[in-house]
C-alpha atoms as a PDB file:
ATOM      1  CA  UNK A   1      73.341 118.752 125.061  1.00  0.00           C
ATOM      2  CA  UNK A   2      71.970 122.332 125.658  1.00  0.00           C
ATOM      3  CA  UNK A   3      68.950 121.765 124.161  1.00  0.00           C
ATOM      4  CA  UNK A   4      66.137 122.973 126.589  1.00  0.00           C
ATOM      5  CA  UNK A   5      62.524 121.760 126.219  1.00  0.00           C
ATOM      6  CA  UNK A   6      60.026 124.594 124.469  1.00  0.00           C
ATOM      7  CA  UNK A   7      56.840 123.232 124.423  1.00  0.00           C
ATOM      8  CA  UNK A   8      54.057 124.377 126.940  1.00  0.00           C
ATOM      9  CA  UNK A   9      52.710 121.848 129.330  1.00  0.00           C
ATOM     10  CA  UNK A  10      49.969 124.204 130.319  1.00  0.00           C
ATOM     11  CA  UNK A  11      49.310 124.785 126.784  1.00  0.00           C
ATOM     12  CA  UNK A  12      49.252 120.370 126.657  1.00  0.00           C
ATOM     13  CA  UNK A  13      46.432 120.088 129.729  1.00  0.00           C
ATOM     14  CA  UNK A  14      44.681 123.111 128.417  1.00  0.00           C
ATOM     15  CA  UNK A  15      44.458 121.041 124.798  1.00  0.00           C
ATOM     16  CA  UNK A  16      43.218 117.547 126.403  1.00  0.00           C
ATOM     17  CA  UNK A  17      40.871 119.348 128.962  1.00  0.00           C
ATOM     18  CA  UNK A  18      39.314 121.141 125.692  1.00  0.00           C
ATOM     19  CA  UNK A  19      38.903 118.163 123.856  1.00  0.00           C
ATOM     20  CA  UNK A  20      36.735 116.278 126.561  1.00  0.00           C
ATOM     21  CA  UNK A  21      34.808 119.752 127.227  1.00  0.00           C
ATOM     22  CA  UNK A  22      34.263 120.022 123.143  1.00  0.00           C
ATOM     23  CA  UNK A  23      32.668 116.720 123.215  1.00  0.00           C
ATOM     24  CA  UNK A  24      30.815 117.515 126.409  1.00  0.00           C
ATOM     25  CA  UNK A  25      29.412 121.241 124.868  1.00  0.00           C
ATOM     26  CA  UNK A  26      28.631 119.105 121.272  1.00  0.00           C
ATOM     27  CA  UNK A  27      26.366 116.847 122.942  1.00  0.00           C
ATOM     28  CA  UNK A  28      24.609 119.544 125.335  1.00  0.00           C
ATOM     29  CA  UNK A  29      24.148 121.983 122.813  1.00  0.00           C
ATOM     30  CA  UNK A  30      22.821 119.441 120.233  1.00  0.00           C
ATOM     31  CA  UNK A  31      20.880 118.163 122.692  1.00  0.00           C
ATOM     32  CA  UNK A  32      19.195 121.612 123.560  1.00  0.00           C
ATOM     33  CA  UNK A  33      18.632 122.221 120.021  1.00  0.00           C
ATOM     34  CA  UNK A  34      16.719 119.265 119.479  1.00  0.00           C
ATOM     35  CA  UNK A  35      14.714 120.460 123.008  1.00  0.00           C
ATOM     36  CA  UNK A  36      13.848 123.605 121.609  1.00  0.00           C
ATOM     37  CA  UNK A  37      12.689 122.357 117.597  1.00  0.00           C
ATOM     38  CA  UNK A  38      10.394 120.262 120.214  1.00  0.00           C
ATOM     39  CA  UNK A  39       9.320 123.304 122.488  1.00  0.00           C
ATOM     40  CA  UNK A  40       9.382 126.196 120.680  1.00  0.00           C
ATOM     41  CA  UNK A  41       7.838 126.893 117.601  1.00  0.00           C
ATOM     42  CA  UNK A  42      11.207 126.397 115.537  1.00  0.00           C
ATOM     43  CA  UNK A  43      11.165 128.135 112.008  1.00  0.00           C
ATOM     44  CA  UNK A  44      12.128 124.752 109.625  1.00  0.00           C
ATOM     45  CA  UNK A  45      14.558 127.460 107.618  1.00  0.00           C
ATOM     46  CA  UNK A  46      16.606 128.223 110.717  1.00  0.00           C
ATOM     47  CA  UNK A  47      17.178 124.687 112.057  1.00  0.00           C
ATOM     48  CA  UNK A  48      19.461 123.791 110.090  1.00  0.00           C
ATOM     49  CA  UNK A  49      21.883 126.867 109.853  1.00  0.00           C
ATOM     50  CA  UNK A  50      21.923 126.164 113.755  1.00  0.00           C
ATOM     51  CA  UNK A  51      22.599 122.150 113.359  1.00  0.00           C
ATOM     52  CA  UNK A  52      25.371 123.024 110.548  1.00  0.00           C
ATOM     53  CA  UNK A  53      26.876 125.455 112.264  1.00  0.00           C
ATOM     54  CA  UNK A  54      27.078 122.817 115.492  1.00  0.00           C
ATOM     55  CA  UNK A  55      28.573 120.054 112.851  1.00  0.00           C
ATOM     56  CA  UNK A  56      30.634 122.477 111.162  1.00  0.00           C
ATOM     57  CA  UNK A  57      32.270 123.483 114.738  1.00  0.00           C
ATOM     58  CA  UNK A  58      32.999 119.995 115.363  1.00  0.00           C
ATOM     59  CA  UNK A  59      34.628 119.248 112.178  1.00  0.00           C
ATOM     60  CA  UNK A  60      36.747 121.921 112.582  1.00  0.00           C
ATOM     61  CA  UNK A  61      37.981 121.150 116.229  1.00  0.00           C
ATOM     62  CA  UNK A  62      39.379 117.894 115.300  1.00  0.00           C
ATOM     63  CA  UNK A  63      42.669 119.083 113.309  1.00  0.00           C
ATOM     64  CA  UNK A  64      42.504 122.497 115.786  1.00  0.00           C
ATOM     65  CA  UNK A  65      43.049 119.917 118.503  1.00  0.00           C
ATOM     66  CA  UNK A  66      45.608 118.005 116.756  1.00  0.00           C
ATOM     67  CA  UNK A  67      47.484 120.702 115.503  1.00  0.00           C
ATOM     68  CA  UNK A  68      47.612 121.788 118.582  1.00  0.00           C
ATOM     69  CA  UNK A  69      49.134 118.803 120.196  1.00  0.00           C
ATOM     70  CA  UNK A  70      51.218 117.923 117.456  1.00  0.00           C
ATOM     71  CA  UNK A  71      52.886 121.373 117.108  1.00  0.00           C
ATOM     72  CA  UNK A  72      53.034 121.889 120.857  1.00  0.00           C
ATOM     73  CA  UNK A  73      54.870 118.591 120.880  1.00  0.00           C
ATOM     74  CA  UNK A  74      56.774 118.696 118.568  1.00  0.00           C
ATOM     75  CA  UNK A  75      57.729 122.158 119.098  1.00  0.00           C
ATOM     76  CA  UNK A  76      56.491 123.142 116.159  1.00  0.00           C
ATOM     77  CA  UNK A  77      54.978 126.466 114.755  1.00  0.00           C
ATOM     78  CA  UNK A  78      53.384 125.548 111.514  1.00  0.00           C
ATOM     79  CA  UNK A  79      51.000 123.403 113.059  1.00  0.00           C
ATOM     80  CA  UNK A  80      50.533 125.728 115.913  1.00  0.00           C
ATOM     81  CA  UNK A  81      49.823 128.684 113.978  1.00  0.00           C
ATOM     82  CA  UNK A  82      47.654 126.478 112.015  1.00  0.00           C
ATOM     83  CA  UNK A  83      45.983 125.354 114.942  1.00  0.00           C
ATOM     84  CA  UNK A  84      45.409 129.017 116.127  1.00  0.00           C
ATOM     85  CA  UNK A  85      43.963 130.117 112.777  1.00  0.00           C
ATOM     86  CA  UNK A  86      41.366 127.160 112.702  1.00  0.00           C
ATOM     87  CA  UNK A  87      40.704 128.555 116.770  1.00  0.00           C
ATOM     88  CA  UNK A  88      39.912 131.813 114.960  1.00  0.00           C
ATOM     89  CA  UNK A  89      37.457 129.909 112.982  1.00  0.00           C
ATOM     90  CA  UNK A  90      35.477 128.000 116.223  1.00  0.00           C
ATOM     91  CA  UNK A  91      35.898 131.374 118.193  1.00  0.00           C
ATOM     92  CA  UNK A  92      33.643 132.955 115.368  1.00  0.00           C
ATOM     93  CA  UNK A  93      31.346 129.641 115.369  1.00  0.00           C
ATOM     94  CA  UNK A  94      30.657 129.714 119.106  1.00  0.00           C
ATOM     95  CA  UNK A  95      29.852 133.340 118.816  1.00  0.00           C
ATOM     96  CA  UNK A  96      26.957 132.784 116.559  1.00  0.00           C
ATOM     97  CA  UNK A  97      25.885 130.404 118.722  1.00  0.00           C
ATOM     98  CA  UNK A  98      26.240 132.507 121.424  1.00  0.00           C
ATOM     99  CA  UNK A  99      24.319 135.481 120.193  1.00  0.00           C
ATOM    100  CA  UNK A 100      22.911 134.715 116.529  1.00  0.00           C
ATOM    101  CA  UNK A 101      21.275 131.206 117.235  1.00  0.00           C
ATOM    102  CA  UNK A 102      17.326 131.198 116.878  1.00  0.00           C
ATOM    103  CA  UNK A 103      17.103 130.565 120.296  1.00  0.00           C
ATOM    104  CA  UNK A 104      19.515 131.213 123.043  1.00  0.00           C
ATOM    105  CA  UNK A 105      18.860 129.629 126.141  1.00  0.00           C
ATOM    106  CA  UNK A 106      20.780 130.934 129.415  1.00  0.00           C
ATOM    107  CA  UNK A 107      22.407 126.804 129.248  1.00  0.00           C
ATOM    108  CA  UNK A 108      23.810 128.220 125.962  1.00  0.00           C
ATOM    109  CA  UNK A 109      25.293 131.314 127.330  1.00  0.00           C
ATOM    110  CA  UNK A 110      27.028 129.493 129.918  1.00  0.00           C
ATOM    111  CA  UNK A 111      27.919 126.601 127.632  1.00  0.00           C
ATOM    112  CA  UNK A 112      29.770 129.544 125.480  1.00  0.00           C
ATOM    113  CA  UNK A 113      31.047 131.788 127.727  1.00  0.00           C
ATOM    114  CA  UNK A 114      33.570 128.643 129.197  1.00  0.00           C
ATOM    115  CA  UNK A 115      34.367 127.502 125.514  1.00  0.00           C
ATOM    116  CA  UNK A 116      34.952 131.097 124.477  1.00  0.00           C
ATOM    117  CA  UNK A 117      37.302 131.654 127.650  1.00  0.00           C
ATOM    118  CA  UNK A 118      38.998 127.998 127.335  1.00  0.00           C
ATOM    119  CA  UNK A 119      39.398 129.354 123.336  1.00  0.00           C
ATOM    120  CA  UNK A 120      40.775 132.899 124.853  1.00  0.00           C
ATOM    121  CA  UNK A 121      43.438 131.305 126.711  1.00  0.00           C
ATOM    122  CA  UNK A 122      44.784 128.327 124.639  1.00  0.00           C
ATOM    123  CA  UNK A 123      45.291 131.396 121.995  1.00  0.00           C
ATOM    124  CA  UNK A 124      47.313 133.125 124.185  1.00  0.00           C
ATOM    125  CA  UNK A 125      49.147 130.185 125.138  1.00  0.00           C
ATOM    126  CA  UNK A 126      49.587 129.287 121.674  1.00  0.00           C
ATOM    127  CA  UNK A 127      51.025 132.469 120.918  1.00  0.00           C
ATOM    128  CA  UNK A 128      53.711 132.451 123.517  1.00  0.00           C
ATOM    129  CA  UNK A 129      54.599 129.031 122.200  1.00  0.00           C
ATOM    130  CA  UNK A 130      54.644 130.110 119.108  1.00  0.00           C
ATOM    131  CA  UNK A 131      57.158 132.500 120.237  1.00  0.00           C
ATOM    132  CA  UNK A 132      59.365 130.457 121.803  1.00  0.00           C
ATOM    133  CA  UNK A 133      60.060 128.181 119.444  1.00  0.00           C
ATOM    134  CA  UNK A 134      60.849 130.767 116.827  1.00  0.00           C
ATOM    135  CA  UNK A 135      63.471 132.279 118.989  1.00  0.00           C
END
């Protein structure tokens, strides 16, 4: 048996250490929007664009995340590429809430900044995966 094994273990820790970050970022960045509709004078029209972006983003990360594992596991592309499309998706998600958000607190920035990164390079891991198994 020559078979040699293709999928990405860094690509596997990168994956689980997301998921427990996502849940980490959900809950500190709905918490700090619920701090500032308390603080600031909040505009009722742009709350919720802000919240359904934040529930939106979480929807989405559960079959990114699955995909992900799944097609890394199974070695895989379909649910890889899949995966990676639906990161495309989040990427553009955290960016409005990195820049477009009524208010951006520096917390936010931060909170962003690591999820864009983390995003960055689970893409790039994807793709060599990706790669890999196609050849």
């Amino acid at each position: 048996n020559n078979h040699s094994q293709l999928s990405s273990l860094p690509l596997q820790i990168l994956l689980y250490v997301n998921g427990i970050y996502y849940i980490f970022y959900f809950l500190a960045t709905l918490a700090m929007i619920i701090y500032k509709s308390q603080v600031f004078s909040y505009p009722d029209d742009l709350l919720a664009p802000d919240l359904a972006v934040l529930f939106l983003m979480a929807i989405l990360e559960v079959p990114r995340l699955y995909l992900g594992f799944k097609g890394n596991l199974t070695e895989a592309e379909g649910p890889l590429g899949l995966s990676l499309g639906l990161t495309v998706g989040s990427v553009v998600l955290c960016v409005y809430l990195l820049l477009w958000q009524t208010y951006v607190l520096w917390a936010d920035v931060l909170l962003n900044a690591v999820l864009l990164s983390a995003y960055g390079l689970e893409s790039g891991l994807k793709v060599t995966a990706i790669a890999a198994f196609v050849s």
